[in-house]
PDB file of N, CA and C in Angstrom:
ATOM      1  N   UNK A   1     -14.152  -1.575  -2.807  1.00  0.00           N
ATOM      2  CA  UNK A   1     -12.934  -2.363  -2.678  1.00  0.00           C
ATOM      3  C   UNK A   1     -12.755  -3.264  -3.905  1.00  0.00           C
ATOM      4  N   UNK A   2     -13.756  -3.843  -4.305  1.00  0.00           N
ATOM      5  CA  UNK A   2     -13.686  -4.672  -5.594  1.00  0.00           C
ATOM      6  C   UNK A   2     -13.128  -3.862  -6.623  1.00  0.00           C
ATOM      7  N   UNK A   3     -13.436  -2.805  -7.086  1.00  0.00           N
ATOM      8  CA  UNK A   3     -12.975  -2.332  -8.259  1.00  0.00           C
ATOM      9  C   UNK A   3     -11.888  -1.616  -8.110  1.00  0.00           C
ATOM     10  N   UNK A   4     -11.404  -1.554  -6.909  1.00  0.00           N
ATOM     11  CA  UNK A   4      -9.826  -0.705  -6.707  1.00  0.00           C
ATOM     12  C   UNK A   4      -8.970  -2.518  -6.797  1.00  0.00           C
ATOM     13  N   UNK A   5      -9.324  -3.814  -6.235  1.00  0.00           N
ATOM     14  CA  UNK A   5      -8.459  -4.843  -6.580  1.00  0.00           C
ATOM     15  C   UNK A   5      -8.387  -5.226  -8.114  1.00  0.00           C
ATOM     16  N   UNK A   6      -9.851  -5.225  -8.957  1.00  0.00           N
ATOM     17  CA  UNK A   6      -9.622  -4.827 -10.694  1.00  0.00           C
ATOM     18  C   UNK A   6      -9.347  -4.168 -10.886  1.00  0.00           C
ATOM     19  N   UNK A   7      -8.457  -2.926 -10.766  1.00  0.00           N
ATOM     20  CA  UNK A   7      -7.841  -2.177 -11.032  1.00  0.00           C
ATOM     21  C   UNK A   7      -8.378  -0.713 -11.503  1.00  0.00           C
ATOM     22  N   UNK A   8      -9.860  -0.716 -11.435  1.00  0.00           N
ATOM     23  CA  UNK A   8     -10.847   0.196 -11.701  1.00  0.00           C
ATOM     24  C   UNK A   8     -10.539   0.854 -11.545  1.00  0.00           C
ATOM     25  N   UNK A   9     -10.167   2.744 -12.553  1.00  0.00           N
ATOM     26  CA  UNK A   9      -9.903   3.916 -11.691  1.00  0.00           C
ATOM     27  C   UNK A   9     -10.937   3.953 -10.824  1.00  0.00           C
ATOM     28  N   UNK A  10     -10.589   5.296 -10.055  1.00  0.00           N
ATOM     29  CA  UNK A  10     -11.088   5.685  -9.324  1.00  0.00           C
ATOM     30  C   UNK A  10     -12.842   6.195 -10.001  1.00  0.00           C
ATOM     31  N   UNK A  11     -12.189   7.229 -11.131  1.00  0.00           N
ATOM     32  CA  UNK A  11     -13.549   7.615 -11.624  1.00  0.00           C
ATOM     33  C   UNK A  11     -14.442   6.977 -12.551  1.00  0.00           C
ATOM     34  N   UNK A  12     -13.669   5.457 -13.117  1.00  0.00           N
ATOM     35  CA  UNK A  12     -14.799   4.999 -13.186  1.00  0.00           C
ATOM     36  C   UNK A  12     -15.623   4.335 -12.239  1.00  0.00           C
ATOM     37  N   UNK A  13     -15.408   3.774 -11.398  1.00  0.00           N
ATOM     38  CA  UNK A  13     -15.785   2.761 -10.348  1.00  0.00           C
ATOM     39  C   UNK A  13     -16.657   3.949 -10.028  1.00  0.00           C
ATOM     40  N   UNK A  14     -16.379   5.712  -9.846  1.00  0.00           N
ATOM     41  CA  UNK A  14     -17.489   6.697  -9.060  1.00  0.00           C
ATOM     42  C   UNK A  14     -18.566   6.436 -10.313  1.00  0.00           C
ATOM     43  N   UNK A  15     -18.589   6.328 -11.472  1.00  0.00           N
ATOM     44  CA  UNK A  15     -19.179   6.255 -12.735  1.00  0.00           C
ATOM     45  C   UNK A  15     -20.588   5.046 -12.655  1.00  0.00           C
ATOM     46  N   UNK A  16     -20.093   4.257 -12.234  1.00  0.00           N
ATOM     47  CA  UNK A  16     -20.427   2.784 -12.123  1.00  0.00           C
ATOM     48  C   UNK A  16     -21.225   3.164 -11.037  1.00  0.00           C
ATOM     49  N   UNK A  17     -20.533   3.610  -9.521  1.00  0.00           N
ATOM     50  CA  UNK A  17     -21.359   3.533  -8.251  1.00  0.00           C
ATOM     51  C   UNK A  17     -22.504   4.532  -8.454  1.00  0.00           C
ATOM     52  N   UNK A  18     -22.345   5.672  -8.981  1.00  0.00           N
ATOM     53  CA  UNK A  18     -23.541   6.852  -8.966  1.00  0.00           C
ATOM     54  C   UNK A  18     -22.815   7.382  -8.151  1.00  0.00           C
ATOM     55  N   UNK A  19     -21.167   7.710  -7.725  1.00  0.00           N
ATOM     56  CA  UNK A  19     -21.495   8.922  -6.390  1.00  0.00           C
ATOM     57  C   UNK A  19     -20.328   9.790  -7.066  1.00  0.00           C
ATOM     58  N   UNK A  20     -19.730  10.631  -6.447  1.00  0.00           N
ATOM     59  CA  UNK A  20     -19.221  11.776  -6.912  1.00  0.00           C
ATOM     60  C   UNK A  20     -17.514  11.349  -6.983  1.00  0.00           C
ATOM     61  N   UNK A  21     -16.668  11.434  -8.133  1.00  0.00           N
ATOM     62  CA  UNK A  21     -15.272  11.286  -8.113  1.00  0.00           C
ATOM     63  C   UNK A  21     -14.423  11.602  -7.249  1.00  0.00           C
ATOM     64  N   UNK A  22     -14.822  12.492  -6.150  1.00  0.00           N
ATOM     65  CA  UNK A  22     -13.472  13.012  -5.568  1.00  0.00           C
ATOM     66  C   UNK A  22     -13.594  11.603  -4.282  1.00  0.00           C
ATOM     67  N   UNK A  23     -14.896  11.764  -3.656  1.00  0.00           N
ATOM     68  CA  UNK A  23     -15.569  10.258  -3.115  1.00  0.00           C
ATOM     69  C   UNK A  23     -14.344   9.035  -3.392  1.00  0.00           C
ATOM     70  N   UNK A  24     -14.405   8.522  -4.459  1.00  0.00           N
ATOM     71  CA  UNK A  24     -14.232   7.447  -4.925  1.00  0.00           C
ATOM     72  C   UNK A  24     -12.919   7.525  -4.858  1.00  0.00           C
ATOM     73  N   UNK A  25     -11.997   8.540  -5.453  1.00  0.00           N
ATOM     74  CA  UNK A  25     -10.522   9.568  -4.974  1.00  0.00           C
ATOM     75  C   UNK A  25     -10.054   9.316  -3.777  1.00  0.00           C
ATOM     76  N   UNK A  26     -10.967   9.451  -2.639  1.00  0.00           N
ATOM     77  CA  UNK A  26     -10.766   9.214  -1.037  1.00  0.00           C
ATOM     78  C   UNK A  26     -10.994   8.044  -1.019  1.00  0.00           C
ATOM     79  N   UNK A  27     -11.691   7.477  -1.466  1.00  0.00           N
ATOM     80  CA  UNK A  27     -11.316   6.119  -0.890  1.00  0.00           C
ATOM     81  C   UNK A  27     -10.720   5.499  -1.621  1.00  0.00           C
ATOM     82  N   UNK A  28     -10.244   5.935  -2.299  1.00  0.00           N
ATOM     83  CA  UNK A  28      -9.182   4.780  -2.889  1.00  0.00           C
ATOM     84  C   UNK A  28      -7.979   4.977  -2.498  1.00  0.00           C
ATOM     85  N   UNK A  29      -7.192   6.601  -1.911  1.00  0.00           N
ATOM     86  CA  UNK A  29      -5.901   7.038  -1.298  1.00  0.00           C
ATOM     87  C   UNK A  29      -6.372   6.372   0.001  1.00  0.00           C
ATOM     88  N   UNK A  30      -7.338   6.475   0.327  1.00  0.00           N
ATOM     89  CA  UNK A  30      -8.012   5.349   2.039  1.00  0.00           C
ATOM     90  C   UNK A  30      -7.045   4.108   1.755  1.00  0.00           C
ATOM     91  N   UNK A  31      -7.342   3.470   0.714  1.00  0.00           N
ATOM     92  CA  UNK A  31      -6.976   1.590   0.696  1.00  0.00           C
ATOM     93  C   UNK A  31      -5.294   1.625   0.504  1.00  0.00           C
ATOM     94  N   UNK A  32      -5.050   2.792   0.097  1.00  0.00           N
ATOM     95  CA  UNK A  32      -3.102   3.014  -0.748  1.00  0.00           C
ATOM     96  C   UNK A  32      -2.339   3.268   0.948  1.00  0.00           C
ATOM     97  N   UNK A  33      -3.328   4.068   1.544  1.00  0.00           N
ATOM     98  CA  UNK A  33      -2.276   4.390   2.966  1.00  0.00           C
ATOM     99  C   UNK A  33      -2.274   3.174   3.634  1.00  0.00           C
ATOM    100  N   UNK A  34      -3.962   2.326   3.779  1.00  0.00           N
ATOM    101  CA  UNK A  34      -3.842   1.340   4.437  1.00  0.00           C
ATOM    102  C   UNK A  34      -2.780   0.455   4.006  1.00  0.00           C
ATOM    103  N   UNK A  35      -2.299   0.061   3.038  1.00  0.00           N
ATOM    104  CA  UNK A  35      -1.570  -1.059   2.283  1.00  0.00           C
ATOM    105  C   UNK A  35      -0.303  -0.320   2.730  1.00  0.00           C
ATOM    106  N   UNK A  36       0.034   0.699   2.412  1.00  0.00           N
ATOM    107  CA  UNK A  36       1.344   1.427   3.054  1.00  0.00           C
ATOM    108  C   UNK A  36       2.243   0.987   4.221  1.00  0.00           C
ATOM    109  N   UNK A  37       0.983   1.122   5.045  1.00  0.00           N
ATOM    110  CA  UNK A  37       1.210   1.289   6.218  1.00  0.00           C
ATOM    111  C   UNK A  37       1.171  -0.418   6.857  1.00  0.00           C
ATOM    112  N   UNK A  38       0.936  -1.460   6.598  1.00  0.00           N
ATOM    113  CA  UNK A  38       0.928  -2.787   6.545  1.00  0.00           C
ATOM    114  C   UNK A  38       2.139  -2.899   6.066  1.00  0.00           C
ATOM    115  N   UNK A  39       2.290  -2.776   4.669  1.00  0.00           N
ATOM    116  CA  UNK A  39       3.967  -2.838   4.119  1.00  0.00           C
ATOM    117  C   UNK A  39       5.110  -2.195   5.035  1.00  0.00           C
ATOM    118  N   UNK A  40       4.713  -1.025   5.401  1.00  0.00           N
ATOM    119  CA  UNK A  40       6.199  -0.362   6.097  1.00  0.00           C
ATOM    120  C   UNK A  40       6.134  -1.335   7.447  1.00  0.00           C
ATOM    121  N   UNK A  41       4.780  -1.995   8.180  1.00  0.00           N
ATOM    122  CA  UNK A  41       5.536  -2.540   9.731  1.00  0.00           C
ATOM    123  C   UNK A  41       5.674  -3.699   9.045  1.00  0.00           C
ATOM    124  N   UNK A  42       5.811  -4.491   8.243  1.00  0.00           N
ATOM    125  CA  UNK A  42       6.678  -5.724   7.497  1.00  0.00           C
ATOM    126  C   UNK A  42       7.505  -5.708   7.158  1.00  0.00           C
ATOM    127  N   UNK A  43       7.941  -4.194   6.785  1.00  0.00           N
ATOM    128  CA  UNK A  43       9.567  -4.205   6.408  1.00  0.00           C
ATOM    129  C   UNK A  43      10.511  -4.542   7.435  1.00  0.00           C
ATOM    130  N   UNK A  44       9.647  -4.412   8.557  1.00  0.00           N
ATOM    131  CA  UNK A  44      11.153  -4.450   9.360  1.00  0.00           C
ATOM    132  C   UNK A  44      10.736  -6.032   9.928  1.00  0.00           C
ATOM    133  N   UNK A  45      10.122  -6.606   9.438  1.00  0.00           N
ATOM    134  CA  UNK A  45      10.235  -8.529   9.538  1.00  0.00           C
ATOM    135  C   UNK A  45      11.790  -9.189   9.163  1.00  0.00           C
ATOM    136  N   UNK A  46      11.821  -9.615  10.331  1.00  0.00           N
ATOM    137  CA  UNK A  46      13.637 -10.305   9.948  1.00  0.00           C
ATOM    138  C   UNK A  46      12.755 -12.127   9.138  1.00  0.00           C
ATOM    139  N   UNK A  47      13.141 -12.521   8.070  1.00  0.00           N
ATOM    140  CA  UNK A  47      12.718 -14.188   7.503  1.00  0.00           C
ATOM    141  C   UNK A  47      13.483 -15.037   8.200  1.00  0.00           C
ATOM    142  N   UNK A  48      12.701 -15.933   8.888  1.00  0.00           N
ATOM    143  CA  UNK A  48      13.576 -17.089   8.658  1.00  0.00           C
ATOM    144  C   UNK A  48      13.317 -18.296   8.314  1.00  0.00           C
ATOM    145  N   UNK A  49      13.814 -19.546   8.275  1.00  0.00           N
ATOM    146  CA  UNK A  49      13.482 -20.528   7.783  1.00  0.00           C
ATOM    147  C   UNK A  49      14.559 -20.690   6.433  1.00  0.00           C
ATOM    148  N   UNK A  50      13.696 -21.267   5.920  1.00  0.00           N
ATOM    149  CA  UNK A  50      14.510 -21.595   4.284  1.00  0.00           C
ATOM    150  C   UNK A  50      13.687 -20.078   3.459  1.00  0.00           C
ATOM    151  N   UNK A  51      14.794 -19.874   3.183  1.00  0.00           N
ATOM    152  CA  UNK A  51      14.643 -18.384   2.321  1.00  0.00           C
ATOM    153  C   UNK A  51      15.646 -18.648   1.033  1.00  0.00           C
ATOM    154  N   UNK A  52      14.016 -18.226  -0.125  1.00  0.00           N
ATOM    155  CA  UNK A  52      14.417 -18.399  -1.822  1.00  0.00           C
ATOM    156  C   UNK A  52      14.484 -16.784  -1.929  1.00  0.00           C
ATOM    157  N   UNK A  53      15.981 -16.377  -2.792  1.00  0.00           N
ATOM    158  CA  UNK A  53      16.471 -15.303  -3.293  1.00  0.00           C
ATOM    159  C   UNK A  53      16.340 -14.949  -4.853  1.00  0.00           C
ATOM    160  N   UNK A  54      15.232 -14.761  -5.195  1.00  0.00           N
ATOM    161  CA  UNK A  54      15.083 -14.288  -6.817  1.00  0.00           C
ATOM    162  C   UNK A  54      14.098 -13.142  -6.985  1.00  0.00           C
ATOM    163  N   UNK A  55      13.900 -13.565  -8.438  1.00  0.00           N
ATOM    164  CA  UNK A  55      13.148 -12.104  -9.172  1.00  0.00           C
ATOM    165  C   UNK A  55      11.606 -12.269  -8.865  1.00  0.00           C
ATOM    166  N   UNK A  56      11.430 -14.235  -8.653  1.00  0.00           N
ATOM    167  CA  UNK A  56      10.026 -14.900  -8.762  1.00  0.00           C
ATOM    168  C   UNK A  56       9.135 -14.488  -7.851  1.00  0.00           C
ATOM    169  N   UNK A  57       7.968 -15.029  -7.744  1.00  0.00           N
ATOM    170  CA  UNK A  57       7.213 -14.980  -6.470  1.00  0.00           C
ATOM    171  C   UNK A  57       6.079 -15.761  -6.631  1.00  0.00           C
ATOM    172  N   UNK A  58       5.834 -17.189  -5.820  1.00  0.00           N
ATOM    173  CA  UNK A  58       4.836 -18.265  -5.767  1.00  0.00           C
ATOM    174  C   UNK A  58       4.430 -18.534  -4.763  1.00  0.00           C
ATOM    175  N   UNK A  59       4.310 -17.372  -3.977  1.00  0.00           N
ATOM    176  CA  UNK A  59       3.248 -17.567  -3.034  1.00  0.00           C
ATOM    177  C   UNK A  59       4.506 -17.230  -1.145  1.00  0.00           C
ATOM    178  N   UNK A  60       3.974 -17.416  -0.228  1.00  0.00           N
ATOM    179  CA  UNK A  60       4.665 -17.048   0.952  1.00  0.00           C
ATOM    180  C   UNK A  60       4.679 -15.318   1.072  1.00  0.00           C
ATOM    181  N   UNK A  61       5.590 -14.933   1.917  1.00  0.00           N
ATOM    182  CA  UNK A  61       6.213 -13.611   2.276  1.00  0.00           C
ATOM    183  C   UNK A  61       6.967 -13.142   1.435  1.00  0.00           C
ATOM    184  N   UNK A  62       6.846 -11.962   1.286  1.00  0.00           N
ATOM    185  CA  UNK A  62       7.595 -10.903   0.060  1.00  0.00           C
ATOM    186  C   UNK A  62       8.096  -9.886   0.419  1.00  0.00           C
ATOM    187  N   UNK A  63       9.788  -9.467   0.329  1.00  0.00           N
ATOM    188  CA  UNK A  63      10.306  -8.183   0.898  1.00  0.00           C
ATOM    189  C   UNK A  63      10.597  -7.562  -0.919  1.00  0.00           C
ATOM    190  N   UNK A  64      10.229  -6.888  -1.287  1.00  0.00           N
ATOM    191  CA  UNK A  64      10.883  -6.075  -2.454  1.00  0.00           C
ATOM    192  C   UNK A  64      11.842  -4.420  -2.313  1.00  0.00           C
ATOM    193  N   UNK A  65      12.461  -4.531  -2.915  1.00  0.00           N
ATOM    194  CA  UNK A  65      13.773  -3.226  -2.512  1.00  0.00           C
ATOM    195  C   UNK A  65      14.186  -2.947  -4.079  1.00  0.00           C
ATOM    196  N   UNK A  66      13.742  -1.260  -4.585  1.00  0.00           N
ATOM    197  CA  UNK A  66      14.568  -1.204  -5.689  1.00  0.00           C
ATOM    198  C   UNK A  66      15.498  -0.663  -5.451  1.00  0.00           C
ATOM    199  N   UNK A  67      16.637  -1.234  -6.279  1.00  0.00           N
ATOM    200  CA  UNK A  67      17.974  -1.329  -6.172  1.00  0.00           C
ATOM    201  C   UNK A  67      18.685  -0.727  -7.852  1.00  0.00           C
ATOM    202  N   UNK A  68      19.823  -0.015  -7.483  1.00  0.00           N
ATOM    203  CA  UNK A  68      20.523   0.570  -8.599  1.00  0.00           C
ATOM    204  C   UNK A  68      20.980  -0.195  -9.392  1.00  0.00           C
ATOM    205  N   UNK A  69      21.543  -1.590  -9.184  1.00  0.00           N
ATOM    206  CA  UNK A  69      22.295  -2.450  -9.340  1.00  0.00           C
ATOM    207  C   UNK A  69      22.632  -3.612  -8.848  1.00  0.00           C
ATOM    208  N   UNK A  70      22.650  -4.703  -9.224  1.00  0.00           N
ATOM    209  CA  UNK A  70      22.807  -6.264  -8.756  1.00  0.00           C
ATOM    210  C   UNK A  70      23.928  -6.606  -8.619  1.00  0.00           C
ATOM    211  N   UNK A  71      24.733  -6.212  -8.156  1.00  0.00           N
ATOM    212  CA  UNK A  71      26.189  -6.019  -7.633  1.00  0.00           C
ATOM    213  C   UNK A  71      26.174  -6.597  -6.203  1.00  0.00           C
ATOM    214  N   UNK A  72      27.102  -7.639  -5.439  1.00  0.00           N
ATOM    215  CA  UNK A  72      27.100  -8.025  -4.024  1.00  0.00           C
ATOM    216  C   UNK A  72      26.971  -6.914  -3.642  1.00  0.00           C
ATOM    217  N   UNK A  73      27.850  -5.737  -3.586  1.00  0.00           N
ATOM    218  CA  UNK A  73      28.350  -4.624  -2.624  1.00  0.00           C
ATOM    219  C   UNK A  73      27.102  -4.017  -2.700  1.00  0.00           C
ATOM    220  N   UNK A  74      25.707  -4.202  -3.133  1.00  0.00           N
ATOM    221  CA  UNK A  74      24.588  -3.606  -3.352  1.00  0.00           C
ATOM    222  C   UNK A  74      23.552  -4.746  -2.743  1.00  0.00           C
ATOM    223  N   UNK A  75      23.752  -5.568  -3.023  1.00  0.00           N
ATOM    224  CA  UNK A  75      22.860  -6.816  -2.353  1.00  0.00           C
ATOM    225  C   UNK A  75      23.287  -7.334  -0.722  1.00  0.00           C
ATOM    226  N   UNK A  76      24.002  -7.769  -0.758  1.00  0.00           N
ATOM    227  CA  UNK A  76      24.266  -8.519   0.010  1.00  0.00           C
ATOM    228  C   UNK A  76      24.087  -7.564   1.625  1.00  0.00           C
ATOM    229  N   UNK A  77      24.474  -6.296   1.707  1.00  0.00           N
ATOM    230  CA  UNK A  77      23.636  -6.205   2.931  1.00  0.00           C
ATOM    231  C   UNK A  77      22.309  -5.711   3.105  1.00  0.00           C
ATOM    232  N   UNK A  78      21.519  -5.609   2.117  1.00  0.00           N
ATOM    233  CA  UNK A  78      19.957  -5.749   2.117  1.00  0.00           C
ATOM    234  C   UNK A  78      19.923  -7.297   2.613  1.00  0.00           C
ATOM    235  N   UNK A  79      20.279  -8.195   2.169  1.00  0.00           N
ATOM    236  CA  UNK A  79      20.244  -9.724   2.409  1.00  0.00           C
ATOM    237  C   UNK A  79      20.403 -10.022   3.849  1.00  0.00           C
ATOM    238  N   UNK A  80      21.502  -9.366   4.122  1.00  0.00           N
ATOM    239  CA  UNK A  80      21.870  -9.558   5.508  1.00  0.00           C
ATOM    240  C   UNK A  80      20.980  -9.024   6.645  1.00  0.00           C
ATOM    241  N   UNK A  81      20.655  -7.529   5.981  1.00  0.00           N
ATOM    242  CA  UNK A  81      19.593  -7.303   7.399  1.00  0.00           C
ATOM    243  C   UNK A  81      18.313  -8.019   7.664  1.00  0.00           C
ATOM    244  N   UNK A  82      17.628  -8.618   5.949  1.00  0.00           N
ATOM    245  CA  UNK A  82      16.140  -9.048   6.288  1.00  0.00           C
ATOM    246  C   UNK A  82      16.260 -10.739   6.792  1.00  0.00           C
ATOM    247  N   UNK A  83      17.457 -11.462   6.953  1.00  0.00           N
ATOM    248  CA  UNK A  83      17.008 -12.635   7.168  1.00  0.00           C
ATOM    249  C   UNK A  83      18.281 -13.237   8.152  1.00  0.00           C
ATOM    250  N   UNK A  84      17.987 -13.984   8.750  1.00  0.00           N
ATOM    251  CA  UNK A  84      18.692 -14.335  10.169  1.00  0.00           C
ATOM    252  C   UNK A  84      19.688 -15.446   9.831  1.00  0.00           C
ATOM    253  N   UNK A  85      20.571 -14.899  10.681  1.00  0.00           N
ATOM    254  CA  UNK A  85      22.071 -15.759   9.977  1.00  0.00           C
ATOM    255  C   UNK A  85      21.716 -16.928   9.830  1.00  0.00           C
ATOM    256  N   UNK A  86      20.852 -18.010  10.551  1.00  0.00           N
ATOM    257  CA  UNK A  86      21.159 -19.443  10.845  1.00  0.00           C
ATOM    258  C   UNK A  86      20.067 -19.772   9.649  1.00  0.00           C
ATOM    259  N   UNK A  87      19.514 -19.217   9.076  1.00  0.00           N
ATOM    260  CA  UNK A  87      18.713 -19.541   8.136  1.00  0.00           C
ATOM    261  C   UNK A  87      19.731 -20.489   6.999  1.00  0.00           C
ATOM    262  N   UNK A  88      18.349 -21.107   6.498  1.00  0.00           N
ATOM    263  CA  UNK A  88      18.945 -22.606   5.000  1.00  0.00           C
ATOM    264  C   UNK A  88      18.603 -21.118   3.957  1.00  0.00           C
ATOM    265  N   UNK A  89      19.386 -21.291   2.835  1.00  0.00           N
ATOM    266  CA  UNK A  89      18.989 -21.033   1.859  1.00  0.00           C
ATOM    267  C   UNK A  89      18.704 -22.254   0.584  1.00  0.00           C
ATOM    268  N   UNK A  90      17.894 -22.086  -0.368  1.00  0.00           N
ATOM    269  CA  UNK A  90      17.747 -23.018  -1.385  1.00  0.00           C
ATOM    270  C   UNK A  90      19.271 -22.679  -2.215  1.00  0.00           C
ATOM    271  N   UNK A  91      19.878 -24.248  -2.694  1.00  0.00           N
ATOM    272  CA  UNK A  91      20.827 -24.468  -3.246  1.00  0.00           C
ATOM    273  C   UNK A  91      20.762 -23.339  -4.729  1.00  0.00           C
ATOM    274  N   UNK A  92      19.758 -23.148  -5.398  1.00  0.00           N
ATOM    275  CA  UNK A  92      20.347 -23.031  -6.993  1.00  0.00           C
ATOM    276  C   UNK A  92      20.111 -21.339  -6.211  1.00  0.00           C
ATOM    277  N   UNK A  93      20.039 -20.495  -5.253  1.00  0.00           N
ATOM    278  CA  UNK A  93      20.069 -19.017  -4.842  1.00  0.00           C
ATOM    279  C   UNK A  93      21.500 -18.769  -4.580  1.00  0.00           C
ATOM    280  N   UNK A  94      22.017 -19.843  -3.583  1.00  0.00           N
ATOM    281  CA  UNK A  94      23.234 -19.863  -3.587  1.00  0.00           C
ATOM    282  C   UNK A  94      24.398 -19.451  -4.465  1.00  0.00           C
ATOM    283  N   UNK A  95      24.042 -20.293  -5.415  1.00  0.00           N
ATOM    284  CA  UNK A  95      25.048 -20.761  -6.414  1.00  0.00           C
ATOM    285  C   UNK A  95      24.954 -18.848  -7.746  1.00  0.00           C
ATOM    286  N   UNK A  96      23.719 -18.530  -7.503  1.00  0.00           N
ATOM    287  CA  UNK A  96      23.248 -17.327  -7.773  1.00  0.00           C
ATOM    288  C   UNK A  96      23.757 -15.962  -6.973  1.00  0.00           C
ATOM    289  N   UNK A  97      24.230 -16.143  -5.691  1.00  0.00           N
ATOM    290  CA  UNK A  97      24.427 -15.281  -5.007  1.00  0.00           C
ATOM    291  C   UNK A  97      25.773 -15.118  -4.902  1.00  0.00           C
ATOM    292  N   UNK A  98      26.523 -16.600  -5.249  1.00  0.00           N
ATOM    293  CA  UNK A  98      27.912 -16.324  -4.827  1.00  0.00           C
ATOM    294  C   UNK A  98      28.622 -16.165  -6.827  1.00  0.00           C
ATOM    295  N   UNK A  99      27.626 -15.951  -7.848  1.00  0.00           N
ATOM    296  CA  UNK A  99      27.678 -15.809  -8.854  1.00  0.00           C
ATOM    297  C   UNK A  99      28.433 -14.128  -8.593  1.00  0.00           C
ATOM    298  N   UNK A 100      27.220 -13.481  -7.732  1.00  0.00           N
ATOM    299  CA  UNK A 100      26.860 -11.838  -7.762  1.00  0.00           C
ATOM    300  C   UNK A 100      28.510 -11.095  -6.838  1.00  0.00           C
ATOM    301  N   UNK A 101      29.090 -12.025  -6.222  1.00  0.00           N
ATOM    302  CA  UNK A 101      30.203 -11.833  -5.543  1.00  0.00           C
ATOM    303  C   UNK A 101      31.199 -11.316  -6.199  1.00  0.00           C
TER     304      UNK A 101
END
């Protein structure tokens, strides 16, 4: 697990351990499904609270979506499904979002 979070291939980390590459292969598609599969039942997490809308990320919950284009008619109902109407947003997202309008 350590050397798949440093980013270790696969075959070196088998290199390093003494055991055989395809080994090290399996378990590392092992840790990619697990993470998968954590990510896909979070996708469907509705946020609420005060929810910040940018590119950043400093810590909390993270939904990421690639997108063709930063266009409202492209954003705004990704926006809408992950976070609950009565939610605050931070002021300078706002002013960012109704930029994208």
């Amino acid at each position: 697990m350590e050397f798949f979070v440093l980013e270790v291939t696969a075959r070196s980390a088998a290199n390093i351990l003494g055991i055989q590459p395809n080994s090290a292969a399996l378990f590392y598609r092992k840790i990619r499904e697990v993470i998968a599969y954590h990510l896909e039942q979070e996708s469907h997490q509705i946020f609420a609270g005060t929810v910040e809308l940018d590119e950043s990320y400093f810590g909390g919950k993270v939904y990421t979506k690639v997108v063709g284009d930063t266009k409202s008619e492209t954003l705004m109902p990704l926006i809408t499904r992950k976070i609950a109407p009565d939610n605050e947003f931070i002021q300078i997202v706002i002013a960012v979002t109704m930029h994208l309008m």
